[in-house]
Protein backbone atom coordinates (compact mmCIF):
# COMPACT_ATOMS: atom_id res chain seq x y z
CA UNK A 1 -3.43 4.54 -25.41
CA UNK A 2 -2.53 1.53 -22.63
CA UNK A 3 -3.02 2.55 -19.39
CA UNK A 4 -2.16 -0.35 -16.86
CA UNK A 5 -3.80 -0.87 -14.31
CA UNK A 6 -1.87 -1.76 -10.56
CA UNK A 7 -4.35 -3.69 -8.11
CA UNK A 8 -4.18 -2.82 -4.60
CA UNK A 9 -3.83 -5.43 -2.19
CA UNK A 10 -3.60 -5.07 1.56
CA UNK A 11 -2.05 -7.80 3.97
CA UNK A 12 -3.38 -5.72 6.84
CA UNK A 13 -6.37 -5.56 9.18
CA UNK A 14 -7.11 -2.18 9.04
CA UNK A 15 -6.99 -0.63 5.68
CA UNK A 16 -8.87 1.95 5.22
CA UNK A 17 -11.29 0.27 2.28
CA UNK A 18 -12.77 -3.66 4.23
CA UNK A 19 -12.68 -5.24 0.58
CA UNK A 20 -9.04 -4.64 0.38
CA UNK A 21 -7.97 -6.39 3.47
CA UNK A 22 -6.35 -10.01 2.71
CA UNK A 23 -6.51 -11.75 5.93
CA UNK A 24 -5.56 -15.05 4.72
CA UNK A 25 -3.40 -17.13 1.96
CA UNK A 26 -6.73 -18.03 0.04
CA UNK A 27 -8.04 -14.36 0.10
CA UNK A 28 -4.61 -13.52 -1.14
CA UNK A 29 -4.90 -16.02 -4.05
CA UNK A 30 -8.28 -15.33 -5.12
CA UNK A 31 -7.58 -11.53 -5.18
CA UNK A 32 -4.16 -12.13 -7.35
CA UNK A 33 -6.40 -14.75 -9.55
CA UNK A 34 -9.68 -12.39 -10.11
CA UNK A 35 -7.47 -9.08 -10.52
CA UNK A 36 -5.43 -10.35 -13.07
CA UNK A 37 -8.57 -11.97 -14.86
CA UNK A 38 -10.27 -8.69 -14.59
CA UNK A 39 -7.02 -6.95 -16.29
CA UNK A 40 -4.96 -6.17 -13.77
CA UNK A 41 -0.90 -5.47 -15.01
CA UNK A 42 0.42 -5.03 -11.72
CA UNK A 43 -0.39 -5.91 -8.31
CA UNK A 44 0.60 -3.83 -5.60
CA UNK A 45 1.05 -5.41 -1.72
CA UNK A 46 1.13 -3.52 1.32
CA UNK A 47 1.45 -4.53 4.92
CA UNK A 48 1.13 -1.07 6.92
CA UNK A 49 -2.33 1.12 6.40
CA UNK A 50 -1.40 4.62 6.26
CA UNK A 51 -5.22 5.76 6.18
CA UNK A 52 -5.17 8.70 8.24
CA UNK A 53 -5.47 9.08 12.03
CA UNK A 54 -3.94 5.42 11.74
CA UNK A 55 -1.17 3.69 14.08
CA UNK A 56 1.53 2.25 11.59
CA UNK A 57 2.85 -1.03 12.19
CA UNK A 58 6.05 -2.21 13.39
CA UNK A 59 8.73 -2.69 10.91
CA UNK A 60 8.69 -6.15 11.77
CA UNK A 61 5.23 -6.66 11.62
CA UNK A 62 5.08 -5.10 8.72
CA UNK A 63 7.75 -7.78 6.98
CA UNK A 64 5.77 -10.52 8.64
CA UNK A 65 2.92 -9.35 6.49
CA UNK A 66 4.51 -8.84 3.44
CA UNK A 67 7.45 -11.23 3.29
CA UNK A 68 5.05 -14.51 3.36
CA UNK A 69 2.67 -12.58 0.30
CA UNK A 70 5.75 -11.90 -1.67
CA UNK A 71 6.95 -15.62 -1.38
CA UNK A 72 3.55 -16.82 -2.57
CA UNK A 73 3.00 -14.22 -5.30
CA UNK A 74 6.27 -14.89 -6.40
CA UNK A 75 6.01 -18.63 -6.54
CA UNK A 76 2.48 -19.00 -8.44
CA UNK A 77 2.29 -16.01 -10.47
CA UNK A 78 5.81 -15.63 -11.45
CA UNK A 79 5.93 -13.45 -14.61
CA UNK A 80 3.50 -10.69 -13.07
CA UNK A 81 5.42 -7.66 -12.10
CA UNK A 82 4.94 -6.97 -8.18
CA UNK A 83 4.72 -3.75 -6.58
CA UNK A 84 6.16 -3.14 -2.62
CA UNK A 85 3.60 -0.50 -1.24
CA UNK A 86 6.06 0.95 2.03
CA UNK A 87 7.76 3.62 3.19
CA UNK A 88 10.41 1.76 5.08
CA UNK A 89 13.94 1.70 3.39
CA UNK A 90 14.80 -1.64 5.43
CA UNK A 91 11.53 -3.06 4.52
CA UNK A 92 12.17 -2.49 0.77
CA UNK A 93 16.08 -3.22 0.82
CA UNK A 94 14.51 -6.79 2.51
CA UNK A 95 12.77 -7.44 0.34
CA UNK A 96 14.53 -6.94 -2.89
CA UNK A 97 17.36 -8.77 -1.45
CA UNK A 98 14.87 -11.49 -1.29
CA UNK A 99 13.03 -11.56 -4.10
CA UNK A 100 15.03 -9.43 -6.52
CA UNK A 101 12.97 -7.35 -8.88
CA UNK A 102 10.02 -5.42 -7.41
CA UNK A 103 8.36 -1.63 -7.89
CA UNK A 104 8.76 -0.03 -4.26
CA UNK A 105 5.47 2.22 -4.28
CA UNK A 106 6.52 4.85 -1.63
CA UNK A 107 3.74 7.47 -0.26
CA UNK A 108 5.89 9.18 2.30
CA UNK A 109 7.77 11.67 -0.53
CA UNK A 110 11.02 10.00 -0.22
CA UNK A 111 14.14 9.82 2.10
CA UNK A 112 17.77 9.60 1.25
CA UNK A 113 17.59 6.46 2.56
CA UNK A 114 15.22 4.92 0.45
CA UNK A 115 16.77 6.75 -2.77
CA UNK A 116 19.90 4.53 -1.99
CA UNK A 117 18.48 0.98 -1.62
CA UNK A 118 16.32 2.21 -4.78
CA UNK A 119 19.37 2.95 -6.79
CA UNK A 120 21.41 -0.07 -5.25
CA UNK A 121 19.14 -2.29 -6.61
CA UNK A 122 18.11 -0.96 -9.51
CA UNK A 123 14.41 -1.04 -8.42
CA UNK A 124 11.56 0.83 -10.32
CA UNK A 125 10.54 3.96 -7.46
CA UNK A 126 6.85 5.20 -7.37
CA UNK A 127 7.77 8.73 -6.06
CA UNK A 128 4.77 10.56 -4.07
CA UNK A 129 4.88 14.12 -4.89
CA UNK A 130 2.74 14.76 -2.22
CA UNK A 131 0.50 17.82 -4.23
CA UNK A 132 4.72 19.24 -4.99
CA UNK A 133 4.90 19.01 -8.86
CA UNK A 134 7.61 21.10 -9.13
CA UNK A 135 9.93 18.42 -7.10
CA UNK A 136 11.38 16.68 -9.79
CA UNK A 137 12.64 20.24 -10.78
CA UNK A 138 13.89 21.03 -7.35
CA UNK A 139 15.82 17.09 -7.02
CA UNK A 140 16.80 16.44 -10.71
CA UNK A 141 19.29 13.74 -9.21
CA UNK A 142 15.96 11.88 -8.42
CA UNK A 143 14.00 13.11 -11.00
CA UNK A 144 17.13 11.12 -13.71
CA UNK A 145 16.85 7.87 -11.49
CA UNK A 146 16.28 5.09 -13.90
CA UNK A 147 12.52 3.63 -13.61
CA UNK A 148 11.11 6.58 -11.94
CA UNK A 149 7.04 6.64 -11.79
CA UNK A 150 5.70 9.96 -10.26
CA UNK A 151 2.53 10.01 -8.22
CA UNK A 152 0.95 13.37 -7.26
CA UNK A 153 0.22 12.12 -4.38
CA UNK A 154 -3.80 11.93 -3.77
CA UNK A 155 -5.19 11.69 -0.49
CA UNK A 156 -1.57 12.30 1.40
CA UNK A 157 -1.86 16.02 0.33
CA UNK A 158 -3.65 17.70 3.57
CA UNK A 159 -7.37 18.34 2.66
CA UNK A 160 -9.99 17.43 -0.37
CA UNK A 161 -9.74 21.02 -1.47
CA UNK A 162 -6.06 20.22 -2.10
CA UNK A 163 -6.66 16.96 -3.88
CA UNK A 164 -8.50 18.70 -6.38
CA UNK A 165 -6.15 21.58 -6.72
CA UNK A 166 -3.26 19.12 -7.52
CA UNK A 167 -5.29 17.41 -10.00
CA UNK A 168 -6.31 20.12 -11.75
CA UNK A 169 -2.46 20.56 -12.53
CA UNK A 170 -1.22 17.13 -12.87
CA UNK A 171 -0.88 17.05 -16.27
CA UNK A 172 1.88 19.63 -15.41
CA UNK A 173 3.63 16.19 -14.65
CA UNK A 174 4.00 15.02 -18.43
CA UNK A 175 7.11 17.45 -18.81
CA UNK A 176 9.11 15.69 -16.90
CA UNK A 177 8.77 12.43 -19.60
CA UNK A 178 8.00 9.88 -16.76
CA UNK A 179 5.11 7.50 -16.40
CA UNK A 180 2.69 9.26 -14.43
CA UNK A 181 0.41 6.81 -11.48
CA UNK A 182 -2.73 7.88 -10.14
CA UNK A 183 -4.15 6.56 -6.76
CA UNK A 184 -7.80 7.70 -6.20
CA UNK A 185 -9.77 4.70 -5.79
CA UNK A 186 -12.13 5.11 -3.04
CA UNK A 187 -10.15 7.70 -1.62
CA UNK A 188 -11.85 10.57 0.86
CA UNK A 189 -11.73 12.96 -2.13
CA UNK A 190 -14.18 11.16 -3.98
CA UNK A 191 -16.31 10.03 -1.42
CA UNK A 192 -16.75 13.31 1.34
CA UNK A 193 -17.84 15.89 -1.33
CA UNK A 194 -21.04 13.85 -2.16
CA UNK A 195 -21.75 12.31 1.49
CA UNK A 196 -20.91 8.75 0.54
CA UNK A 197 -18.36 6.41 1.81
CA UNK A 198 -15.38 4.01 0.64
CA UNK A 199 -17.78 1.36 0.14
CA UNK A 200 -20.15 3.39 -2.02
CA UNK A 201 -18.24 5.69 -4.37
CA UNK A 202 -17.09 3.20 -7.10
CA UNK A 203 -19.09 5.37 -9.73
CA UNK A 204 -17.47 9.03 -8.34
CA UNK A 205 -14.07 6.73 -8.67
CA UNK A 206 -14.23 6.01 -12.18
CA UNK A 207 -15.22 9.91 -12.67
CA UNK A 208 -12.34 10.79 -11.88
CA UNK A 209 -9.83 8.01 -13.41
CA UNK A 210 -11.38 8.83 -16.36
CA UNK A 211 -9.76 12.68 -15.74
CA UNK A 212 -6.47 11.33 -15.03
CA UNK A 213 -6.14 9.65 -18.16
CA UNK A 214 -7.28 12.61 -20.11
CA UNK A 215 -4.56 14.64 -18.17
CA UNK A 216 -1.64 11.93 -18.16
CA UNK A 217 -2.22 9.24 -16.52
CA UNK A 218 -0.34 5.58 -17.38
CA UNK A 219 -1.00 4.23 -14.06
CA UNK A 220 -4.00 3.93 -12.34
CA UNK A 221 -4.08 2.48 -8.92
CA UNK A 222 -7.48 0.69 -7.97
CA UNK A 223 -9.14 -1.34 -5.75
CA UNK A 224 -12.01 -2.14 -8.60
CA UNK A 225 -9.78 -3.86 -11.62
CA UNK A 226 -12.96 -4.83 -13.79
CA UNK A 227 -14.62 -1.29 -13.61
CA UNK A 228 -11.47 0.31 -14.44
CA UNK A 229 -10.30 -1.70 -17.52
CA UNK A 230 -13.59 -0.94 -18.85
CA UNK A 231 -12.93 2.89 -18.03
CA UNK A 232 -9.48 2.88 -19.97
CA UNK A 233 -11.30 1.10 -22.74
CA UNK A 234 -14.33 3.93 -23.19
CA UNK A 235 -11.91 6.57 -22.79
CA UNK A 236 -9.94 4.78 -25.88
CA UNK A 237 -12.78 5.08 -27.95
CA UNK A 238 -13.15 8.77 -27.28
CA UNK A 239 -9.48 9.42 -28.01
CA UNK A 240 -9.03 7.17 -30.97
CA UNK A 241 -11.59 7.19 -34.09
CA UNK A 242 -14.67 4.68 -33.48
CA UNK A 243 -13.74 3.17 -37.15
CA UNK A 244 -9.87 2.19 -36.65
CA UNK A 245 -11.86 -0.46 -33.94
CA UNK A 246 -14.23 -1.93 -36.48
């Protein structure tokens, strides 16, 4: 089974996880460099936090963030597939006008707004089901769009209780034939049941990864690129036999 792995980068001071926070062109360089040593597929860029109880940024602070990242992403690391993490239509039409081909990773659960510059530009959508997976049956015009990714959603839900409820039924997901993303990584769902905090719940993390994969998962979402490659590769050896690897 290959599972990719997307690496979460954040051109933002206030993110909710401090490791994730690039602050400056050599953080960003180092954290492309090591992630895609460590296995990383995809990296994923986002210049507004949307941690809860957060004030977003401007739109135009937000390009000011992302548009410079792009540039330099684009420019040294070229054949790596890069991933838009906003919610902003004009933010995403922007940039794809300016750099052409890039994943828009959208938490908010979609607008018509952002459908169109999606389908304008032919752009692979990570659609946030927001703990909904019966959506894609209720929009099937979305659900056909070409290079659709759905995300259940995690930690944009409403409470832990519901995190866990939605993934106990993800795998309801795999119906719909689409490649299925998972974003737990040091979420609040991990962390609050077992009084811990972002910064100490990489173990509880790859707990749980390891569930999504058993229950769909193609895309995991991280913060923590070396621990997770070697999750996807332990949960290969339980689902394939030990002697097809010797």
């Amino acid at each position: 089974m290959h599972v990719q792995i997307m690496a979460i980068g954040n051109v933002t001071p206030d993110s909710f996880y401090a490791s994730s926070r690039l602050q400056d062109t050599d953080q960003l360089m180092a954290w492309a460099q090591q992630s895609l040593a460590d296995g990383a597929d995809l990296l994923d860029i986002g210049g507004c936090s949307t941690r809860p109880g957060s004030t977003p940024a401007s739109e135009e602070e937000e390009w000011a963030r992302v548009e410079p990242a792009l540039a330099m992403l684009r420019e040294t690391q070229p054949q790596v597939p890069l991933s838009l993490d906003t919610f902003r239509p004009e933010i995403a039409r922007r940039a794809l006008e300016r750099f052409g081909q890039l994943i828009i990773n959208d938490i908010s659960g979609g607008c018509e707004a952002m459908y169109e510059v999606v389908r304008t530009y032919g752009a692979p959508y990570i659609w946030t089901l927001r703990g909904n997976p019966d959506l894609p049956k209720k929009m099937p015009h979305i659900c056909d769009m070409e290079g659709l990714i759905l995300d259940p959603g995690f930690g944009f839900i409403g409470s832990t209780e519901a995190d866990y409820a939605c993934m106990r039924e993800m795998e309801q997901l795999k119906a719909y034939g689409k490649p299925i993303l998972v974003g737990v990584s040091r979420k609040s769902m991990v962390w609050r049941p077992l009084g811990l905090t972002p910064d100490t719940c990489l173990t509880p993390t790859q707990a749980l990864q390891l569930y999504a994969i058993e229950h769909g998962a193609t895309i995991l979402r991280t913060h923590d690129v070396k621990e997770t490659k070697q999750t996807i590769e332990l949960c290969n050896c339980l689902l394939s036999p030990l002697d097809s690897k010797m």
